[in-house]
Protein backbone atom coordinates (compact mmCIF):
# COMPACT_ATOMS: atom_id res chain seq x y z
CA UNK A 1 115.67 35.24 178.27
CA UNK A 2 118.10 37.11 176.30
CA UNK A 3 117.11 39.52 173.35
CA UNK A 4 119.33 41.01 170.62
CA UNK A 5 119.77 44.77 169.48
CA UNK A 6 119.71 45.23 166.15
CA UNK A 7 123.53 45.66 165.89
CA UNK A 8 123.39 41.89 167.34
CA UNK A 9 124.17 42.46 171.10
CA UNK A 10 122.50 40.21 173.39
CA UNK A 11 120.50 41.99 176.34
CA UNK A 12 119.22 41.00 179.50
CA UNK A 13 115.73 42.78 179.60
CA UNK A 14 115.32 42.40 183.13
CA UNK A 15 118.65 43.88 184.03
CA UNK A 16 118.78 47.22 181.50
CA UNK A 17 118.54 50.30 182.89
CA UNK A 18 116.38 52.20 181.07
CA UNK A 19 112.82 52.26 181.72
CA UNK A 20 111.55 51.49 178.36
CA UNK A 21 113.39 50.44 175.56
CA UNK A 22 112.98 48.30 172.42
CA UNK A 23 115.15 45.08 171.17
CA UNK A 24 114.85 43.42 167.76
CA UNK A 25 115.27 39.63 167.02
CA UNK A 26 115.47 37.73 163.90
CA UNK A 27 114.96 33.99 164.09
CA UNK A 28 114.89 30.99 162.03
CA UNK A 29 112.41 29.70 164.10
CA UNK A 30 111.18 29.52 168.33
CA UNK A 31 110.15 26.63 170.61
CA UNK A 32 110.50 28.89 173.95
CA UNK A 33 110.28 28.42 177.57
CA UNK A 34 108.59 29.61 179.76
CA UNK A 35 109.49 32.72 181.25
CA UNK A 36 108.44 35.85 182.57
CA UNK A 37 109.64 39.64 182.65
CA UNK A 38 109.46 42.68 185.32
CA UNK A 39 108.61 44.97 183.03
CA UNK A 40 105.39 44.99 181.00
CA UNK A 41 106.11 43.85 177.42
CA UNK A 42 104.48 44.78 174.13
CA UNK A 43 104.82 41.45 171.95
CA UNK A 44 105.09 42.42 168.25
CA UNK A 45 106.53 40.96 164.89
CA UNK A 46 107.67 43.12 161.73
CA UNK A 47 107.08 40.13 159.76
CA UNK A 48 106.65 36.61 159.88
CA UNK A 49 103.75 35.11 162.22
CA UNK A 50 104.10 34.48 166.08
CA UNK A 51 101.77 31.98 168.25
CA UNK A 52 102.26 33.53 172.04
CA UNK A 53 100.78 31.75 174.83
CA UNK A 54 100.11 32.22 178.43
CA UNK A 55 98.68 30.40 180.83
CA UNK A 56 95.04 31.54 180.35
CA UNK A 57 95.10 32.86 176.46
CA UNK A 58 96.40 31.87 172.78
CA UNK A 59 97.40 34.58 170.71
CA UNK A 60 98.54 34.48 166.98
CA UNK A 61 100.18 37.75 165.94
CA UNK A 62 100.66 38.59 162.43
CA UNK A 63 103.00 42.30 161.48
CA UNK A 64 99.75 44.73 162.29
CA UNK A 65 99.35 42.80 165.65
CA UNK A 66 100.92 43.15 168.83
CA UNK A 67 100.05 41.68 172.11
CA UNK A 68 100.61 43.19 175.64
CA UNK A 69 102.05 41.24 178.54
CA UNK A 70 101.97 41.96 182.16
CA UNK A 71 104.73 41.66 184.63
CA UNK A 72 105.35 38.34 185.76
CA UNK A 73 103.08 37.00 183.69
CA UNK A 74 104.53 33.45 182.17
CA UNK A 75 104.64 33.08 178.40
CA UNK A 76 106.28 31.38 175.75
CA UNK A 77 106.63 32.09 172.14
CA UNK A 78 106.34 29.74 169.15
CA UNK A 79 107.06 29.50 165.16
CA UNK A 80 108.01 26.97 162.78
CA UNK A 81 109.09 29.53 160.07
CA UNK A 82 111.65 32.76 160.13
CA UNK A 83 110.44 35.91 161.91
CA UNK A 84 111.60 39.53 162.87
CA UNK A 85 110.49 40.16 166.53
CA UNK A 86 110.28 43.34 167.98
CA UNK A 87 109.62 43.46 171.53
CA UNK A 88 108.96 46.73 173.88
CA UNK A 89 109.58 47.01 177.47
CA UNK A 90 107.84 49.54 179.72
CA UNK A 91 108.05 49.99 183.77
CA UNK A 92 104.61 49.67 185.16
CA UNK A 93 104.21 53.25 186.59
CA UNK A 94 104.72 54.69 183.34
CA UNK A 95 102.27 52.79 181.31
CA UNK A 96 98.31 51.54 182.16
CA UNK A 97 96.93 48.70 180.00
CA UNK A 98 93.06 49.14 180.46
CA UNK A 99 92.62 45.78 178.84
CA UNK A 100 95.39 43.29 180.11
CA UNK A 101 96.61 40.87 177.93
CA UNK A 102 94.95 42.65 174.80
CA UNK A 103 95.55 42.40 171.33
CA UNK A 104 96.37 45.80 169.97
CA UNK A 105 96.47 47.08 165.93
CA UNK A 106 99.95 48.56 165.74
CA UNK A 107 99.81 51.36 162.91
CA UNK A 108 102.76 51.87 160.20
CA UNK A 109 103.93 55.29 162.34
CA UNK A 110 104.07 52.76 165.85
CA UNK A 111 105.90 49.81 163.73
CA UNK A 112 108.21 52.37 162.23
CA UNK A 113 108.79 53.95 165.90
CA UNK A 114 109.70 50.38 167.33
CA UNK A 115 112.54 49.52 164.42
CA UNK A 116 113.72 53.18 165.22
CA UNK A 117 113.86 52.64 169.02
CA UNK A 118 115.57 49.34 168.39
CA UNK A 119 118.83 50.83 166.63
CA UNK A 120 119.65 52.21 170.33
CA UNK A 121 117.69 49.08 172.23
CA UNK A 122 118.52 49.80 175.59
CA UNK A 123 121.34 51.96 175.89
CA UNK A 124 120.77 55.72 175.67
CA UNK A 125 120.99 59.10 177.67
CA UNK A 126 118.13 60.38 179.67
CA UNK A 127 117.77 63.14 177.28
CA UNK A 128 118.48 63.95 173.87
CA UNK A 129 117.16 62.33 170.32
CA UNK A 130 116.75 59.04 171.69
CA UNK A 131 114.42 59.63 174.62
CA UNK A 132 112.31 62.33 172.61
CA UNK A 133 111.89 59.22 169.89
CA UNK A 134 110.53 57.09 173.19
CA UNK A 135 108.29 59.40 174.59
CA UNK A 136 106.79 59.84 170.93
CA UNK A 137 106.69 56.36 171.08
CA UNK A 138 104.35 55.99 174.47
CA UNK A 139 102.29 58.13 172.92
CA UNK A 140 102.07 55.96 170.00
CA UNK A 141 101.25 53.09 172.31
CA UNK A 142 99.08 54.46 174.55
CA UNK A 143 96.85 55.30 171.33
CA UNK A 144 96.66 51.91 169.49
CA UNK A 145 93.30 50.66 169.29
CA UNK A 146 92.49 46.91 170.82
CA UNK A 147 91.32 43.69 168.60
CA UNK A 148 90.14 40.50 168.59
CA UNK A 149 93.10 37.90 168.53
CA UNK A 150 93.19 36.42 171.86
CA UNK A 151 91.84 33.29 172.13
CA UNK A 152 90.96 32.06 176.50
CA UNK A 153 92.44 29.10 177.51
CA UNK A 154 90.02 27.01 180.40
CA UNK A 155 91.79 25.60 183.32
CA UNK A 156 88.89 22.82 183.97
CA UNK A 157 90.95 19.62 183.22
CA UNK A 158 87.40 18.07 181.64
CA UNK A 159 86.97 20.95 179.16
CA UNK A 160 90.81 20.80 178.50
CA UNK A 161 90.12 17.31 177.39
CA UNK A 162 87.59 18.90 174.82
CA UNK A 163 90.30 21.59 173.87
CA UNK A 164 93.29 19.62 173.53
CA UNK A 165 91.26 17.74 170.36
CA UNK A 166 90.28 20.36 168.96
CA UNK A 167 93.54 21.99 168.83
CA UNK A 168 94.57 18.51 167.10
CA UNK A 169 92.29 18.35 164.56
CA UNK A 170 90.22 21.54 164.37
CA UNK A 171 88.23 20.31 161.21
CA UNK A 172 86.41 18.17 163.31
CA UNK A 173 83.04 18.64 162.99
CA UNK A 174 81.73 16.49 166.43
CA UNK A 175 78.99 18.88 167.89
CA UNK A 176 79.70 19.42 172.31
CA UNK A 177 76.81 16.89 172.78
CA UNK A 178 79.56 13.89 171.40
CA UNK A 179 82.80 15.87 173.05
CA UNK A 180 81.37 16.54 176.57
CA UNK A 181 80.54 12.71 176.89
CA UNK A 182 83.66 11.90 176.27
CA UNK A 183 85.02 14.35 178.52
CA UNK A 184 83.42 12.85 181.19
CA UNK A 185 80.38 15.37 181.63
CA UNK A 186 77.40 16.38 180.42
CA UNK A 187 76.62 19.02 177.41
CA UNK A 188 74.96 21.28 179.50
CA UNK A 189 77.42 21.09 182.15
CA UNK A 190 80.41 21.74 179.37
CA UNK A 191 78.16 24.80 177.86
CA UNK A 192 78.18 26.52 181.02
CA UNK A 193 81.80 26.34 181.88
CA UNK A 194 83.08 26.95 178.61
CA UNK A 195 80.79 30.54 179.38
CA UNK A 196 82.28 30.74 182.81
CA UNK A 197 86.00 30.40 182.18
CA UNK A 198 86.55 31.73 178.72
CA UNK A 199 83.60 34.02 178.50
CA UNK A 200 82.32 32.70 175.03
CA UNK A 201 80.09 29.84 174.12
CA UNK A 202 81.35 26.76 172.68
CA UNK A 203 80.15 27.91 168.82
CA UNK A 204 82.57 31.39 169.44
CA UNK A 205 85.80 29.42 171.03
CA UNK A 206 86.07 27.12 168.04
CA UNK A 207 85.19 29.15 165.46
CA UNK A 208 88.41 31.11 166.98
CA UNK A 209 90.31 28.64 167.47
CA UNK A 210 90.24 27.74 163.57
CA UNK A 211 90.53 31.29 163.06
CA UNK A 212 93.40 31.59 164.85
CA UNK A 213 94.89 28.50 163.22
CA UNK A 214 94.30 29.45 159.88
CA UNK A 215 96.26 32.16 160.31
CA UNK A 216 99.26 30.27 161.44
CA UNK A 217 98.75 27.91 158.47
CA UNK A 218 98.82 30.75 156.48
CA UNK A 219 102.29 32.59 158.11
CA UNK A 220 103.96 29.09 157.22
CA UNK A 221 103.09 29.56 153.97
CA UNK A 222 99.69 27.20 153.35
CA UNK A 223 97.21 29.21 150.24
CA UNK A 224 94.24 30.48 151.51
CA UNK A 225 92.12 27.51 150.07
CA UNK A 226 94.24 25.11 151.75
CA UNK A 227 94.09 26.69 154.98
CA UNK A 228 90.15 26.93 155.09
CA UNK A 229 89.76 23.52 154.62
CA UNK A 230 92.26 22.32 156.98
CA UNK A 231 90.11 23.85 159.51
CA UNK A 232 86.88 23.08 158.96
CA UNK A 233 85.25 25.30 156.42
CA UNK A 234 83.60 24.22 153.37
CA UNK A 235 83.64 26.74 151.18
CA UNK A 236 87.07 29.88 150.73
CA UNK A 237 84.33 32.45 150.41
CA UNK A 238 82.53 32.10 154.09
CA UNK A 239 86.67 31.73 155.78
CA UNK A 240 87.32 34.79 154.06
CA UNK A 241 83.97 36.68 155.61
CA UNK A 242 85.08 35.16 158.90
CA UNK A 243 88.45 35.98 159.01
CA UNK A 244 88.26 39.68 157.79
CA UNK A 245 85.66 39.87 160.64
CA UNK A 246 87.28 38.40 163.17
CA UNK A 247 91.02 40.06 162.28
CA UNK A 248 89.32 42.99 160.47
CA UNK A 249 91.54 42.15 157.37
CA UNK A 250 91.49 39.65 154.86
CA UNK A 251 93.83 36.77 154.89
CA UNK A 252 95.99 38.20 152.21
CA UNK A 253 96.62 41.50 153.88
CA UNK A 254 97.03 40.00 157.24
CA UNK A 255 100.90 39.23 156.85
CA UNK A 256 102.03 42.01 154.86
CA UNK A 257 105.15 43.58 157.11
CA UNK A 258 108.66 44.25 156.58
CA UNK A 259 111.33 42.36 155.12
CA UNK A 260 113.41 40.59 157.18
């Protein structure tokens, strides 16, 4: 999957050279394919609001966010609205992520490290300017602090069933009792898996998942009120107490970033 440089050439991440680099992307909008890198691969918009998922976990990432991707691991990237993406490539050895997949808070210094490193993308010496800017950089990185944000994805096909409507309609108010029946199982026996394979109970996965959706709602440019609603919440004042304590800002900090 091809990226851009910020002067506009397109770059083959899989085939640079350079051990860790940085390319920059504007888009109108993204329905991608699946795909996968070598390299690990630090997701991250300047602005604008990105839904990433893998196979096992949803992520929404909003300009303070940034989410880590292993090698090989398949993903896809999503928006209906314009967005600057700013993507960082690292070689295994050179970089541990303690928490895979994670969710990381990417300070003002880090964001204004990875729209530096992206002038030069891929192409520099081995020494001078540009590779003391990257090892500032993985120092940068290796310091960011890890956040809520990812949302675990079950593989059971029954509890799919359960998922898939909520992600339709996530207002719906239908308690697991109602769901797991028509799922084909029991409540009890939909309680425990949704424990086992996302590690949360039913209450915590769809209070994220309107969390998360909100804030997509919100990066296309739905108000605050609007949003809430649309989700399930009956009153602005309890979304906003959720959402600042889920995201650990409020919904109208959460897309502040750059300017396109």
């Amino acid at each position: 999957m091809g990226k851009q440089t910020k002067s506009g050439i397109l770059v083959d991440p899989d085939q640079t050279f350079s051990p860790v680099f940085v390319l920059s992307d504007h888009h109108a909008a993204i329905d991608g394919p699946w795909h996968s890198h070598r390299r690990m691969q630090l997701v991250h918009v300047s602005s604008g609001v990105l839904t990433v998922l893998t196979k096992r976990a949803r992520f929404v990432i909003p300009p303070q966010r940034a989410v880590w991707i292993e090698p090989g691991v398949e993903h896809r990237i999503l928006s209906q609205k314009p967005f600057w993406l700013t993507t960082c490539y690292v070689e295994q050895h050179l970089f541990r992520i303690f928490d895979p997949s994670s969710v990381v808070i990417v300070d003002r210094l880090t964001d204004e490290l990875l729209i530096a490193a992206s002038d030069f993308g891929g192409n520099y010496p081995i020494s001078g300017p540009e590779a003391r800017l990257i090892t500032v950089l993985l120092d940068r990185l290796s310091a960011l602090d890890t956040t809520g944000g990812s949302l675990p994805e079950p593989s059971d096909i029954r509890l799919r069933r359960i998922t898939d409507r909520l992600y339709e309609n996530p207002a719906m108010a239908d308690h697991l009792q109602t769901l797991s029946r028509q799922a084909a199982m029991t409540e009890r026996t939909a309680a425990r898996l949704f424990i086992k394979e996302t590690g949360l109970t039913f209450g915590q996965w769809r209070k994220q998942l309107r969390l998360q959706i909100s804030l997509k709602q919100i990066g296309e440019g739905a108000s605050v009120t609007q949003a809430a609603f649309d989700v399930g919440y009956q009153d602005v004042s309890s979304f906003i107490a959720a959402f600042r304590t889920h995201f650990g800002v409020t919904p109208a900090k959460a897309l502040k970033g750059k300017k396109a």
